[in-house]
N, C-alpha and C. Protein backbone atom coordinates (compact mmCIF):
# COMPACT_ATOMS: atom_id res chain seq x y z
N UNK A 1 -40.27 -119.03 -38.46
CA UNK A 1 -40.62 -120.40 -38.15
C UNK A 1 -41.94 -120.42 -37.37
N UNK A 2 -43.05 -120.95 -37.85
CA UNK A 2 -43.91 -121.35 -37.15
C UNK A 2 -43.68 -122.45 -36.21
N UNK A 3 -44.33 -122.01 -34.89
CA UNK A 3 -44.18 -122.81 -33.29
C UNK A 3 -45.51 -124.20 -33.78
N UNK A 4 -44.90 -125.43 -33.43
CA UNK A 4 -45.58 -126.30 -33.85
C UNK A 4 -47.08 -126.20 -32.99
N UNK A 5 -46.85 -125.62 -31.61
CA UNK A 5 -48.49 -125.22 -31.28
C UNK A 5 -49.53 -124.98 -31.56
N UNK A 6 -49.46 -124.25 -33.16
CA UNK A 6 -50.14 -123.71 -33.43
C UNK A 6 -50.74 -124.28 -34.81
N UNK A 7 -52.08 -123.80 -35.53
CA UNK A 7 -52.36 -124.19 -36.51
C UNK A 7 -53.00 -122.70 -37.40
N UNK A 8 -52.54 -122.80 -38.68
CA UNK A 8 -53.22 -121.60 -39.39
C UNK A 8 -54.41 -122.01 -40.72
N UNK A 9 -55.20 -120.87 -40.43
CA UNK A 9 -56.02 -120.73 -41.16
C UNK A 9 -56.14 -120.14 -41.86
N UNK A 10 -57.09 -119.56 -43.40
CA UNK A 10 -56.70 -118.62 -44.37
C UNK A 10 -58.13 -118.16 -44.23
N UNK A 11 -58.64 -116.94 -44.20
CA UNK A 11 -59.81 -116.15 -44.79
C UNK A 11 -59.72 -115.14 -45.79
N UNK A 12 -60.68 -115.35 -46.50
CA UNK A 12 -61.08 -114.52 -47.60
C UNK A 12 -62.09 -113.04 -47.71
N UNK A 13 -61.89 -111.87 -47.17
CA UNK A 13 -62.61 -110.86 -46.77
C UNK A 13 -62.78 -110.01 -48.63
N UNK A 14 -63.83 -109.24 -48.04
CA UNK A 14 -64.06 -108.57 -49.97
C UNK A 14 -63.08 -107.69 -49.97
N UNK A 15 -62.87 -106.91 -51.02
CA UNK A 15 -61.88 -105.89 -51.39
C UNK A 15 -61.95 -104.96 -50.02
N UNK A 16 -60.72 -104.08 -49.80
CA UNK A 16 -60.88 -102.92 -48.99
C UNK A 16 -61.50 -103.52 -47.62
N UNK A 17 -62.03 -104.66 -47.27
CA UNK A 17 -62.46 -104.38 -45.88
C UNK A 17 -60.46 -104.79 -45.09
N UNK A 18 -60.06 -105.52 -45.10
CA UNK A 18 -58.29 -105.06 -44.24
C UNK A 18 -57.63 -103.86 -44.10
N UNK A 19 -58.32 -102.80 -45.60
CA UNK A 19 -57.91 -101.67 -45.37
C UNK A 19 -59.06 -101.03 -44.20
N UNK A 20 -59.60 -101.16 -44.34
CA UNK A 20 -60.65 -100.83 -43.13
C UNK A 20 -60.37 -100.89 -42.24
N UNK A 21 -60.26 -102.01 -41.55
CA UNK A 21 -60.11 -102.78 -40.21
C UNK A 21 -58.74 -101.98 -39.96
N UNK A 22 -57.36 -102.36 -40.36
CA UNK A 22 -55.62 -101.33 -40.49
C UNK A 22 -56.88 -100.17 -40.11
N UNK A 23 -57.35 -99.46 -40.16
CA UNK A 23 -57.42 -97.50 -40.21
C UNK A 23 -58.21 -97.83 -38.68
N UNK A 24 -58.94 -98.61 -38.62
CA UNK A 24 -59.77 -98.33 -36.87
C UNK A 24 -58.74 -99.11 -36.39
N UNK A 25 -57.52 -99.36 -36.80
CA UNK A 25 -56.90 -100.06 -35.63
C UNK A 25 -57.43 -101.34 -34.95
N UNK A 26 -57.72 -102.28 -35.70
CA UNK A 26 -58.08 -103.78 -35.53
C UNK A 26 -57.68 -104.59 -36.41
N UNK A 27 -56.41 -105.07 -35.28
CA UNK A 27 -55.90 -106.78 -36.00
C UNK A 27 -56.72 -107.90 -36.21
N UNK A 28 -56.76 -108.06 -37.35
CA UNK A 28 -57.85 -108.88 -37.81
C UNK A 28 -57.52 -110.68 -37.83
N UNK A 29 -56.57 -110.53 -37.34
CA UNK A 29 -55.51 -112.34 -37.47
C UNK A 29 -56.07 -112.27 -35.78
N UNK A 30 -55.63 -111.61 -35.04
CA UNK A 30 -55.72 -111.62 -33.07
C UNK A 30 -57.49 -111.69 -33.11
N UNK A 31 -58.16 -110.52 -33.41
CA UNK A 31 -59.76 -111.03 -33.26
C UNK A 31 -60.32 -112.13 -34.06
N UNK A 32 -59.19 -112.86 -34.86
CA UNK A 32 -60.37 -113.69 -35.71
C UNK A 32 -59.93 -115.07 -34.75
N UNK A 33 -58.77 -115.06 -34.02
CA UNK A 33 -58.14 -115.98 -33.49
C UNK A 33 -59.16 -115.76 -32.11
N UNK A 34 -59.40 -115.00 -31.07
CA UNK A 34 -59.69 -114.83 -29.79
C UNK A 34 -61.18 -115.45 -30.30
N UNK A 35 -62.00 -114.77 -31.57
CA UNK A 35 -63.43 -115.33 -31.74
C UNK A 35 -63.44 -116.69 -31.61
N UNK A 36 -62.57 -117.45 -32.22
CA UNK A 36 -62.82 -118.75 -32.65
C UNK A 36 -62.18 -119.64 -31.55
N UNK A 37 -61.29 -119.43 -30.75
CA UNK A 37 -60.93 -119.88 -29.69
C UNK A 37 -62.24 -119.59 -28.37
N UNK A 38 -62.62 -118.53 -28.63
CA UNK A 38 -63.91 -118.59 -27.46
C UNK A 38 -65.55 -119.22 -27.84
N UNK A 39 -65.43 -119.23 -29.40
CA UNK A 39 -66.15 -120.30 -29.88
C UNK A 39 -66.17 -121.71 -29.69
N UNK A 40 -65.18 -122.42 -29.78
CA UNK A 40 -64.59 -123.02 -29.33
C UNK A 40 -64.66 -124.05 -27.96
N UNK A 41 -64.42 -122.96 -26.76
CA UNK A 41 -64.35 -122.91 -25.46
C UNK A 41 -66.04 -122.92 -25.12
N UNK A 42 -66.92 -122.44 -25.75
CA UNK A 42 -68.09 -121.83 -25.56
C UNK A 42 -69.28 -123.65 -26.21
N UNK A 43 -68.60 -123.95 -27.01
CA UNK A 43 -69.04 -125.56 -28.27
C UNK A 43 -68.82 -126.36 -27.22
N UNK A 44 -67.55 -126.32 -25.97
CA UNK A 44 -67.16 -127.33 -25.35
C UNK A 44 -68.08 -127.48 -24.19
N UNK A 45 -68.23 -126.71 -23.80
CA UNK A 45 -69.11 -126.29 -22.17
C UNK A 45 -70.59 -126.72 -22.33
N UNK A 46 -71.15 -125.96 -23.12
CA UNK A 46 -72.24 -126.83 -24.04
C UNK A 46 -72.51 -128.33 -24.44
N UNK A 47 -71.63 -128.56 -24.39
CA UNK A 47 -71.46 -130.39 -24.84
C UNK A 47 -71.81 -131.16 -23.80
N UNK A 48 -70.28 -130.22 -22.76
CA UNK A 48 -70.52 -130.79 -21.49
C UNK A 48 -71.81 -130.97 -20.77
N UNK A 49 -72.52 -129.47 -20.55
CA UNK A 49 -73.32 -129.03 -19.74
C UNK A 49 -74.52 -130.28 -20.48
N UNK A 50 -74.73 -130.66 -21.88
CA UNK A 50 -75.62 -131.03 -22.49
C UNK A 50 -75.71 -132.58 -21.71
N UNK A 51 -74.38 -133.32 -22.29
CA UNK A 51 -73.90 -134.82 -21.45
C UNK A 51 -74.42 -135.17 -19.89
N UNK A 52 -73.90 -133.58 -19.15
CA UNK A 52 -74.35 -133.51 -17.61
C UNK A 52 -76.06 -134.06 -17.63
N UNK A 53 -76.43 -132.99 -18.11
CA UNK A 53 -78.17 -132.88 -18.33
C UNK A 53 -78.75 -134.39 -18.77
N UNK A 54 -77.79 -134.91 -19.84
CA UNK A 54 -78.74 -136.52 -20.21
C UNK A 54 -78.30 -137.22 -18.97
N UNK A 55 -76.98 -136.87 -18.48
CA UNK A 55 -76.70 -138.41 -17.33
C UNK A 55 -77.90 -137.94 -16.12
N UNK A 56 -77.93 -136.83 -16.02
CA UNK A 56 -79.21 -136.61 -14.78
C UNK A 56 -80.18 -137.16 -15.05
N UNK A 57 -80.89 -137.22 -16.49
CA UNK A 57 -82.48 -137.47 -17.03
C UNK A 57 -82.53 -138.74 -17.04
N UNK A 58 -81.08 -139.67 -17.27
CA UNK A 58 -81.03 -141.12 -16.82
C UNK A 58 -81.19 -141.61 -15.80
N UNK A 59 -80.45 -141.02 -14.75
CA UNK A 59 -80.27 -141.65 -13.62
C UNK A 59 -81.03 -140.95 -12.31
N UNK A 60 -81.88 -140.26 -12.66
CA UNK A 60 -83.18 -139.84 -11.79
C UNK A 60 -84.61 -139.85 -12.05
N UNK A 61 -85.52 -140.31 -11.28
CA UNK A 61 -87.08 -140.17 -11.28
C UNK A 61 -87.73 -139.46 -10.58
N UNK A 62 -88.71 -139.02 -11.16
CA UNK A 62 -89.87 -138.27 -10.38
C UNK A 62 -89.94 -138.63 -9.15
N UNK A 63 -90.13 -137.28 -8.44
CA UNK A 63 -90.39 -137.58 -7.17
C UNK A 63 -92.16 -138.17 -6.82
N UNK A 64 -92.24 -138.54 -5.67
CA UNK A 64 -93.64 -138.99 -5.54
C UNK A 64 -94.57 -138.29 -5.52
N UNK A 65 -95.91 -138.39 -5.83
CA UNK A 65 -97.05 -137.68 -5.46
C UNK A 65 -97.14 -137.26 -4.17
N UNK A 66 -97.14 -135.56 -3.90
CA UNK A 66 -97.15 -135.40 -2.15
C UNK A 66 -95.58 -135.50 -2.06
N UNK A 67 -94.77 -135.53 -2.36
CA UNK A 67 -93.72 -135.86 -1.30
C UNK A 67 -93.46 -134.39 -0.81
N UNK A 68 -93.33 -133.40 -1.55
CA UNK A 68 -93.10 -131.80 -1.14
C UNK A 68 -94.10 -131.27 -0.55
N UNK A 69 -95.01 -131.28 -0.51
CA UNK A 69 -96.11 -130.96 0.85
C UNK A 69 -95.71 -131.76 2.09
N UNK A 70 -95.48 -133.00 1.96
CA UNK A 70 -94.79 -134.17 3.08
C UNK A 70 -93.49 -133.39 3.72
N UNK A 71 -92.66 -133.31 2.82
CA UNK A 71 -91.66 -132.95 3.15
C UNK A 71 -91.39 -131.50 4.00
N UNK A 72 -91.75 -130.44 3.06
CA UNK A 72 -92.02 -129.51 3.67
C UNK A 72 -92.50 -129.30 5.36
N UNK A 73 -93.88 -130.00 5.10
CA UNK A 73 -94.72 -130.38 6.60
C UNK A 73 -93.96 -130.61 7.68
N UNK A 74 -92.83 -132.04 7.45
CA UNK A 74 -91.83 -132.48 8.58
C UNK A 74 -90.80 -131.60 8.72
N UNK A 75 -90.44 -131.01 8.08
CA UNK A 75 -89.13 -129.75 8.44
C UNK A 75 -89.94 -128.85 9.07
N UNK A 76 -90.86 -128.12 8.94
CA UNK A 76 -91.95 -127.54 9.56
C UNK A 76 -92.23 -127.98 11.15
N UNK A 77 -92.46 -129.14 11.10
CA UNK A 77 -93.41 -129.76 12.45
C UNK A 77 -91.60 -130.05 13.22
N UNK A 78 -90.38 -129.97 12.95
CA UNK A 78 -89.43 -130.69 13.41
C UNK A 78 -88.48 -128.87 13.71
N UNK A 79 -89.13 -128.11 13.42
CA UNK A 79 -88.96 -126.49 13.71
C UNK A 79 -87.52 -126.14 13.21
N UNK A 80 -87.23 -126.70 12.00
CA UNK A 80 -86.17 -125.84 10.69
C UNK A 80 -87.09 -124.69 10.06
């Protein structure tokens, strides 16, 4: 019985490469599953990180001409 958790997929490899993979000892169902789940995980973060990046480019402006020489100067003159 398949656990409703889960979903399957079918791949198609050329002749002899499963016999391959069986002889070095690599399950080829567990690495094709861990790839695509960290693919996956990897598509999502990216999205995120991408979304993060536009809401910043929206909702911030250039700082002023001088303000980091300014700034700098008063942390300076205020002895940080």
């Amino acid at each position: 019985m398949v656990s409703k958790e889960n979903e399957v997929i079918s791949v198609r490899l050329k002749k002899g490469t499963m016999e391959k993979l069986r002889n070095l000892g690599i399950h080829p169902s567990e690495e094709v599953r861990k790839y695509l789940e960290d693919l996956a995980w990897k598509k999502d973060v990216r999205n995120t990180i991408d979304k993060l990046e536009s809401m910043i480019q929206q909702h911030s402006k250039p700082s002023e001409a001088g303000f980091a020489v300014r700034s700098i100067r008063e942390d300076r003159d205020e002895g940080h």
